[in-house]
C-alpha atoms as a PDB file:
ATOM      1  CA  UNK A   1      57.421 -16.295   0.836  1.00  0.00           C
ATOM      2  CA  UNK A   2      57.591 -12.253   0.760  1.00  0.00           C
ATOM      3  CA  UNK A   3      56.983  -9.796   3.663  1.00  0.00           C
ATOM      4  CA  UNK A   4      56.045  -7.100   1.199  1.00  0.00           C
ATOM      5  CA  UNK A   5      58.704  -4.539   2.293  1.00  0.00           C
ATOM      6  CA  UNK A   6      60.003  -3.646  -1.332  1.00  0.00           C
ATOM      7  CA  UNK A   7      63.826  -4.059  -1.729  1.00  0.00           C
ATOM      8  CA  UNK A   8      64.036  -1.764  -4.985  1.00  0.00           C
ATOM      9  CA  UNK A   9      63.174  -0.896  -7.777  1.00  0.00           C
ATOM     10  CA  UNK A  10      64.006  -2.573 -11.260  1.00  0.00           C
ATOM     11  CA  UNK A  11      63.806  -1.044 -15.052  1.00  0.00           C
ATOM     12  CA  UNK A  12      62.165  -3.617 -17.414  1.00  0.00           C
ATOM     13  CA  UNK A  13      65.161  -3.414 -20.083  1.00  0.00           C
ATOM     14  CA  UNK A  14      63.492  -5.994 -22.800  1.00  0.00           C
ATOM     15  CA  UNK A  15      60.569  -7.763 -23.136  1.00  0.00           C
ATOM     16  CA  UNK A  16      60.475 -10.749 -25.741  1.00  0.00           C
ATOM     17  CA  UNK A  17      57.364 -12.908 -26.558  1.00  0.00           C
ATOM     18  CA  UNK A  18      57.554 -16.086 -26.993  1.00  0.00           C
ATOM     19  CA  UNK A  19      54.476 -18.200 -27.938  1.00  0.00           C
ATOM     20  CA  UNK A  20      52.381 -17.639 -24.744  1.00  0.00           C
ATOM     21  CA  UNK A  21      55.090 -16.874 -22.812  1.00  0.00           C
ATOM     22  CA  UNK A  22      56.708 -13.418 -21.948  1.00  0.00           C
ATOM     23  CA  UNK A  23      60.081 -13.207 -21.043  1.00  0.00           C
ATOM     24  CA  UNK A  24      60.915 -10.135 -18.907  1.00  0.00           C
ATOM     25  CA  UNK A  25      64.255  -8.455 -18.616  1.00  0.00           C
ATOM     26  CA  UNK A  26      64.949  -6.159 -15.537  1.00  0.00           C
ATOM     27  CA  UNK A  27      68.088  -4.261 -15.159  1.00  0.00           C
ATOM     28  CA  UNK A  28      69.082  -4.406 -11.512  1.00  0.00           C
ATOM     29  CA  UNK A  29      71.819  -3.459  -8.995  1.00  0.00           C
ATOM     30  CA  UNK A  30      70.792  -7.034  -7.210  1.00  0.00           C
ATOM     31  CA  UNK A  31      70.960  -8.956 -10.489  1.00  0.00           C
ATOM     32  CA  UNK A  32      74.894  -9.695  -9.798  1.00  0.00           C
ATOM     33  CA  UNK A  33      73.497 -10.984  -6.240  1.00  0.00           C
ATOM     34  CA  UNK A  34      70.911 -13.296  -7.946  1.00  0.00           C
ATOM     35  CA  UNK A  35      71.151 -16.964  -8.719  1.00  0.00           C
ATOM     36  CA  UNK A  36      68.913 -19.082 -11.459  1.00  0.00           C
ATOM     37  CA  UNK A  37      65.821 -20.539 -10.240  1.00  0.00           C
ATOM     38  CA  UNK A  38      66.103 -18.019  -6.872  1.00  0.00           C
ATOM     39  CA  UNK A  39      62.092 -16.467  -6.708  1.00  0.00           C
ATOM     40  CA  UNK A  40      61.765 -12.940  -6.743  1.00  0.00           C
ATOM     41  CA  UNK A  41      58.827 -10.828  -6.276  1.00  0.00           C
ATOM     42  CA  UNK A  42      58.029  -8.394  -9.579  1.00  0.00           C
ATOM     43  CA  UNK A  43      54.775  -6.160  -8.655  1.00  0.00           C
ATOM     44  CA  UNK A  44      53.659  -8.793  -6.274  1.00  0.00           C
ATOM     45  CA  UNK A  45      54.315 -11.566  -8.362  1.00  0.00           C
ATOM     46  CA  UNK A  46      56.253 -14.713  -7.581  1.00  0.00           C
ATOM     47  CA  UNK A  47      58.609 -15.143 -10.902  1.00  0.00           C
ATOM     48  CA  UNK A  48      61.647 -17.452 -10.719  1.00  0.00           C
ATOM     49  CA  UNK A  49      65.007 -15.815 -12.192  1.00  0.00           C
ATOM     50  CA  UNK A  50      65.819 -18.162 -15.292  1.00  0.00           C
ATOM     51  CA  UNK A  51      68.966 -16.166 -16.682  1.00  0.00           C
ATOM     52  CA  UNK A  52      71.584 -13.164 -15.778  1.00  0.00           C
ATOM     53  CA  UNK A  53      73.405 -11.016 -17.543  1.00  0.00           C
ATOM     54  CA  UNK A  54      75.151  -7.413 -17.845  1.00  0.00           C
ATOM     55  CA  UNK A  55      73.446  -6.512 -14.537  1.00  0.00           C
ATOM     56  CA  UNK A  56      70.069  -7.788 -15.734  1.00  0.00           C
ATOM     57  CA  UNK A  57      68.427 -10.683 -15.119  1.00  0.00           C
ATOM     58  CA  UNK A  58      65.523 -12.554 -16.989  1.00  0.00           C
ATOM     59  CA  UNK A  59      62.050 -14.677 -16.025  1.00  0.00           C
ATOM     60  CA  UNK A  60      59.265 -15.541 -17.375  1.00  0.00           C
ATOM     61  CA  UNK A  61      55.609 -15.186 -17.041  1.00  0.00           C
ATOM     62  CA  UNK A  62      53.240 -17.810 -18.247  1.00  0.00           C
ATOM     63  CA  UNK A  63      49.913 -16.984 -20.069  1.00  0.00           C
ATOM     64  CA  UNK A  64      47.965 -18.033 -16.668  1.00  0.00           C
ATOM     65  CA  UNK A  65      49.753 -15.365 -14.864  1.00  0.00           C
ATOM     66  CA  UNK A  66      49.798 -12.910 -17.442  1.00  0.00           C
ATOM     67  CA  UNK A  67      45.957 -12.832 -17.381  1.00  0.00           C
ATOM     68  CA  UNK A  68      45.278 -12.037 -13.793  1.00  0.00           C
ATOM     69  CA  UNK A  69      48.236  -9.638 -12.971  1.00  0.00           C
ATOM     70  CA  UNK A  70      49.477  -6.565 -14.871  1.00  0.00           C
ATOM     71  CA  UNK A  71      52.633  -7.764 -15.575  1.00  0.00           C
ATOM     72  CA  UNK A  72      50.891  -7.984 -19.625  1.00  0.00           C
ATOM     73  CA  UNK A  73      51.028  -4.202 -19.494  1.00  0.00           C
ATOM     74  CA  UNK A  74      54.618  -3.863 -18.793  1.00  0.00           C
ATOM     75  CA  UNK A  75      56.754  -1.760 -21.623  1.00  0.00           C
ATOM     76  CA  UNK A  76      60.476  -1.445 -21.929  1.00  0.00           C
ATOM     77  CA  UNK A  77      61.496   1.414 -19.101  1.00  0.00           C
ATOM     78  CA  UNK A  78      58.759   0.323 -16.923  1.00  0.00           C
ATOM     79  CA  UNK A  79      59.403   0.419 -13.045  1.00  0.00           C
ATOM     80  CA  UNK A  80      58.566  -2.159 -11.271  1.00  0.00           C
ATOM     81  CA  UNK A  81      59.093  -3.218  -7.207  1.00  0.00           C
ATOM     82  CA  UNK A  82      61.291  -5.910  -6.371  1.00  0.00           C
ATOM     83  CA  UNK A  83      61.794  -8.385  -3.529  1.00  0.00           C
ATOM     84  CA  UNK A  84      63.708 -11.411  -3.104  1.00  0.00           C
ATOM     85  CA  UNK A  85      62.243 -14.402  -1.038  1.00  0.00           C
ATOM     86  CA  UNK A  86      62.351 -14.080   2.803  1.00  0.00           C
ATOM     87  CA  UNK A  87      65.149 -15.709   4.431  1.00  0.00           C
ATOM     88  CA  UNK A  88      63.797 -18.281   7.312  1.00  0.00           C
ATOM     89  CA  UNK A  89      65.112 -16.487  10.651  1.00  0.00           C
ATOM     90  CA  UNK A  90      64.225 -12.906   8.966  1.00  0.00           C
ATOM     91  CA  UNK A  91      61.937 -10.392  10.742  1.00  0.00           C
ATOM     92  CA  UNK A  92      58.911 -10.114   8.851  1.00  0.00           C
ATOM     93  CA  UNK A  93      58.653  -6.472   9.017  1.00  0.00           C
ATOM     94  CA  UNK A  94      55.411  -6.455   6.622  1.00  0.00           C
ATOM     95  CA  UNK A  95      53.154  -9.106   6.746  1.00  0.00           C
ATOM     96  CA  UNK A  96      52.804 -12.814   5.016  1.00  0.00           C
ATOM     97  CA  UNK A  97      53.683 -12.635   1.149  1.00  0.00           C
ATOM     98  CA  UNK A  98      53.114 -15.765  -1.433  1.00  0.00           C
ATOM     99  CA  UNK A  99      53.672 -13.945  -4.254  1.00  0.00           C
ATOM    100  CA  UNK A 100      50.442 -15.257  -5.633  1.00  0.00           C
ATOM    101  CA  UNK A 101      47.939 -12.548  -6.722  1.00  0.00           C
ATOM    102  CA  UNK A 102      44.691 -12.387  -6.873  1.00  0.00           C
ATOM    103  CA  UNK A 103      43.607 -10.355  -9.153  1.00  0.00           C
ATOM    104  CA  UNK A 104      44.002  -6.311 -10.259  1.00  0.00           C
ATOM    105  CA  UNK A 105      42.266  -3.343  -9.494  1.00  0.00           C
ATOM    106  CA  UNK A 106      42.000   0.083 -10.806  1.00  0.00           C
ATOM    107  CA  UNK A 107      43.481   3.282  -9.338  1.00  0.00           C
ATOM    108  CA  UNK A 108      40.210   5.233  -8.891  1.00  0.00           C
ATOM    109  CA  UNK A 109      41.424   7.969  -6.502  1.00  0.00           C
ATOM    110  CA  UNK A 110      45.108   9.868  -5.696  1.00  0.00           C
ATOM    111  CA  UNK A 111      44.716  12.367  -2.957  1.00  0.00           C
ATOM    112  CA  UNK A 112      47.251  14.640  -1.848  1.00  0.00           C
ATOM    113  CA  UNK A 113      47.385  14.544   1.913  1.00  0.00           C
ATOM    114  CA  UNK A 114      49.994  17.213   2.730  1.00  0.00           C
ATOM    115  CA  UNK A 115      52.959  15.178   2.969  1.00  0.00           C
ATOM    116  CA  UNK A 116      51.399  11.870   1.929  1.00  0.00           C
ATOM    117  CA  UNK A 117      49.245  10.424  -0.503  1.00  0.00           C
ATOM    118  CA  UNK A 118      45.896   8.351  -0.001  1.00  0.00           C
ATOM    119  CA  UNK A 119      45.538   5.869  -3.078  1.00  0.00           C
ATOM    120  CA  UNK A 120      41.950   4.460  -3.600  1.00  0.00           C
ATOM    121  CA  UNK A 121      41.203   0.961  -5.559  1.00  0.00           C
ATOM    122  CA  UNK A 122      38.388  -0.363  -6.711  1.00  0.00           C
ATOM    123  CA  UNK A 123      38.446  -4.147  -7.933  1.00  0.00           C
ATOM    124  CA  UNK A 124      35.821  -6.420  -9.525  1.00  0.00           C
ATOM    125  CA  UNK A 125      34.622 -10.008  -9.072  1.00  0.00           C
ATOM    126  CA  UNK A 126      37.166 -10.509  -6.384  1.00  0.00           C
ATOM    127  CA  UNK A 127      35.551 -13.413  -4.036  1.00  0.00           C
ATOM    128  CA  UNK A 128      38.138 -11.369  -1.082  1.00  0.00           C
ATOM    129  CA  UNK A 129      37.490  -8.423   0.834  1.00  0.00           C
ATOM    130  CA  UNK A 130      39.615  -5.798   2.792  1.00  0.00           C
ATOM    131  CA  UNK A 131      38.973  -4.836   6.722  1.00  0.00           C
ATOM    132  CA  UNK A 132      39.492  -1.662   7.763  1.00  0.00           C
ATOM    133  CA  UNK A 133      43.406  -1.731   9.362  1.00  0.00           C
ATOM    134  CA  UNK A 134      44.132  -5.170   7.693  1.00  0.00           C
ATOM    135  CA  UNK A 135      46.786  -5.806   5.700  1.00  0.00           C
ATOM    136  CA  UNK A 136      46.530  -5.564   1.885  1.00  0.00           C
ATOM    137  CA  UNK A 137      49.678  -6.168  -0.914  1.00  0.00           C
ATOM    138  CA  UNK A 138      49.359  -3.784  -4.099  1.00  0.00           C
ATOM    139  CA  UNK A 139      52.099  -4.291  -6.594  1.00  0.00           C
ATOM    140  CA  UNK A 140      53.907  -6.645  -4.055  1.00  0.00           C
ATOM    141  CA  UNK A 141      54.125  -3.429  -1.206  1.00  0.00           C
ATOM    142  CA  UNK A 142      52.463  -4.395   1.993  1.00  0.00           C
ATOM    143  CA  UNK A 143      50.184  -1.727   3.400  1.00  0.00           C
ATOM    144  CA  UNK A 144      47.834  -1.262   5.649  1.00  0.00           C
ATOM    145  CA  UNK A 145      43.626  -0.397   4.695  1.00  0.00           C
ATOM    146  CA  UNK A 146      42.495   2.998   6.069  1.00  0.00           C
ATOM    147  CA  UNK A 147      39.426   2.714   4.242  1.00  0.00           C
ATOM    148  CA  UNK A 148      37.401  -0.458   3.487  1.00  0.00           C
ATOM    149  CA  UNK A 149      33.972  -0.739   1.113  1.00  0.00           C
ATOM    150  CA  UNK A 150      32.727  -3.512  -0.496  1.00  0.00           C
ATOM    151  CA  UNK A 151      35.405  -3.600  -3.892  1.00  0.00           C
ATOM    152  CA  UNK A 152      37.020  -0.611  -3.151  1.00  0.00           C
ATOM    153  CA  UNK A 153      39.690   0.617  -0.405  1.00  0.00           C
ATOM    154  CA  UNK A 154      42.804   3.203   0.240  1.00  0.00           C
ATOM    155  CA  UNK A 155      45.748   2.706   1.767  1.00  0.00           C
ATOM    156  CA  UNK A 156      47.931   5.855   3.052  1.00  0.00           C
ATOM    157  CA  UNK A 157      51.461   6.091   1.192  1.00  0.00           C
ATOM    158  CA  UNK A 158      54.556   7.654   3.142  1.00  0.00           C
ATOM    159  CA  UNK A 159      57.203   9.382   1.500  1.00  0.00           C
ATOM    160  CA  UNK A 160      59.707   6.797   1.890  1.00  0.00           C
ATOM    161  CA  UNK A 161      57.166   4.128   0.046  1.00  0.00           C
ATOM    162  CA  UNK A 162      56.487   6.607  -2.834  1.00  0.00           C
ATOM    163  CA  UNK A 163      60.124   7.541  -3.333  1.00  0.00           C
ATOM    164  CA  UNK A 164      61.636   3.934  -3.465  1.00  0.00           C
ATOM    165  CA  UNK A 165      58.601   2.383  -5.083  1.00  0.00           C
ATOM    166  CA  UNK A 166      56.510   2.229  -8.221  1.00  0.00           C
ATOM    167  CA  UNK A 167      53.637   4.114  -6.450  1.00  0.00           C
ATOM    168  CA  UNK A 168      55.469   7.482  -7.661  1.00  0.00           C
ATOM    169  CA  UNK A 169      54.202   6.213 -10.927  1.00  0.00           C
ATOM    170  CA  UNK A 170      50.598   4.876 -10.724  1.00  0.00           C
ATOM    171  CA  UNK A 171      48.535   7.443 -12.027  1.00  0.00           C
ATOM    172  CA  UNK A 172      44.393   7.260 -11.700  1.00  0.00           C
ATOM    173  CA  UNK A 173      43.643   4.305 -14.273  1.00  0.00           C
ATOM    174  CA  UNK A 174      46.176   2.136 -13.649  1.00  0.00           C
ATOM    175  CA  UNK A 175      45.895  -0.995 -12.989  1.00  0.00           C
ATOM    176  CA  UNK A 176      47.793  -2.888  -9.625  1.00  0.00           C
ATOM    177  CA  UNK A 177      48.010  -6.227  -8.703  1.00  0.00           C
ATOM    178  CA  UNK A 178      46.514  -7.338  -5.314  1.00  0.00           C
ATOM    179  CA  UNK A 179      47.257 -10.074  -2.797  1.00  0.00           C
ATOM    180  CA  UNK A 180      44.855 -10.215  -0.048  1.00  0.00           C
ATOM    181  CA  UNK A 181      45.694 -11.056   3.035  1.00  0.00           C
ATOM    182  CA  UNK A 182      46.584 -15.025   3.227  1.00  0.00           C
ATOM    183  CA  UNK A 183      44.590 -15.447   7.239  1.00  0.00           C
ATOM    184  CA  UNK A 184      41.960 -13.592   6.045  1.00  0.00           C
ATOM    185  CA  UNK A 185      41.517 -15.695   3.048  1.00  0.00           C
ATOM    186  CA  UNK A 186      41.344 -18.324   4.928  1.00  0.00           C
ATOM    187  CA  UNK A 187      38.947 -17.197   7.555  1.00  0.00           C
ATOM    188  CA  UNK A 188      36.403 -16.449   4.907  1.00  0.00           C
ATOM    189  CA  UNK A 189      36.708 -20.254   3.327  1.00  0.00           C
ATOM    190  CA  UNK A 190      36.257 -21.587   6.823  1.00  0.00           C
ATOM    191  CA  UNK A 191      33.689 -19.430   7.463  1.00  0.00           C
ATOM    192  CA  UNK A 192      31.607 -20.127   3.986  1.00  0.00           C
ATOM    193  CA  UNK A 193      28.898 -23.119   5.111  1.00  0.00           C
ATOM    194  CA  UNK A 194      28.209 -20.909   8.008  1.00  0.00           C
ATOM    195  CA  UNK A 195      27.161 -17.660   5.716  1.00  0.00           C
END
């Protein structure tokens, strides 16, 4: 389990495909701190380290996941955000984290909001929704919704969050993983006969 409150930063250093499999390389000040099998969050997405070396570490991504996250679009020198599992007894200064996404969305919208930034996403065929001050996880961050429509929403970025995440990156176009919010998930299966 993650809280979504982004640790740092990691460089993919090597990617190497292997029949369905991608193994992923990221070059790490934590990767000395790391030990095989320990699950770490990469863009929202629960991998489990498999190998470390040279300050790098490696997993691997399965076909299944490489499908519904955009972990497939990764390139060496890519950024992503990293988090290591919760510790029990830890606050949870974000909100509940599996690691287990959703799906993607698109960045539709960047706006400049004088010493923020309000990000817009629009997502398809997505059986979840957002609420309007719920919590949301894009590329493993945990936010908060300022804005909810039906497949689309924005979430307001602080300095610190763009400065020691990948959001500095994500330009309109690019594509995010999403985890919705776990309670909310499952107050909209309880809730299905009743619809």
């Amino acid at each position: 389990m993650f809280t979504g409150i982004i640790e740092t930063v990691g460089e993919i250093s090597q990617l190497t495909q292997k029949d369905e499999n991608l193994h992923i390389e990221v070059k790490n000040q934590m990767a000395q701190e790391l030990k095989i099998d320990q699950s770490v969050s990469h863009n929202g997405v629960c991998l489990t380290v498999v190998n470390i070396k040279d300050g790098a570490y490696i997993v691997t991504a399965i076909k299944e996941t490489l499908d519904k996250t955009n972990l497939k679009s990764l390139k060496k020198g890519s950024l992503v955000n990293l988090e290591r599992a919760m510790k029990l007894g830890d606050r949870l200064d974000g909100h509940i984290v599996q690691g287990h996404v959703d799906g993607v969305a698109t960045c539709s919208n960047i706006q400049d909001a004088n010493g923020s930034w309000i990000f817009t996403f629009k997502y398809n065929n997505l059986e979840f929704s957002t609420v309007e001050k719920g919590s949301i996880t894009v590329n493993g961050v945990s936010l908060t919704v300022v804005n909810s429509k039906e497949n689309e929403f924005s979430v307001a970025i602080i300095p610190y969050t763009y400065e020691h995440t990948n959001f500095k990156e994500i330009k309109i176009g690019d594509w995010v993983n999403l985890e919705f919010d776990i309670i909310g998930k499952y107050v909209k299966n309880l809730m299905k006969p009743y619809l």
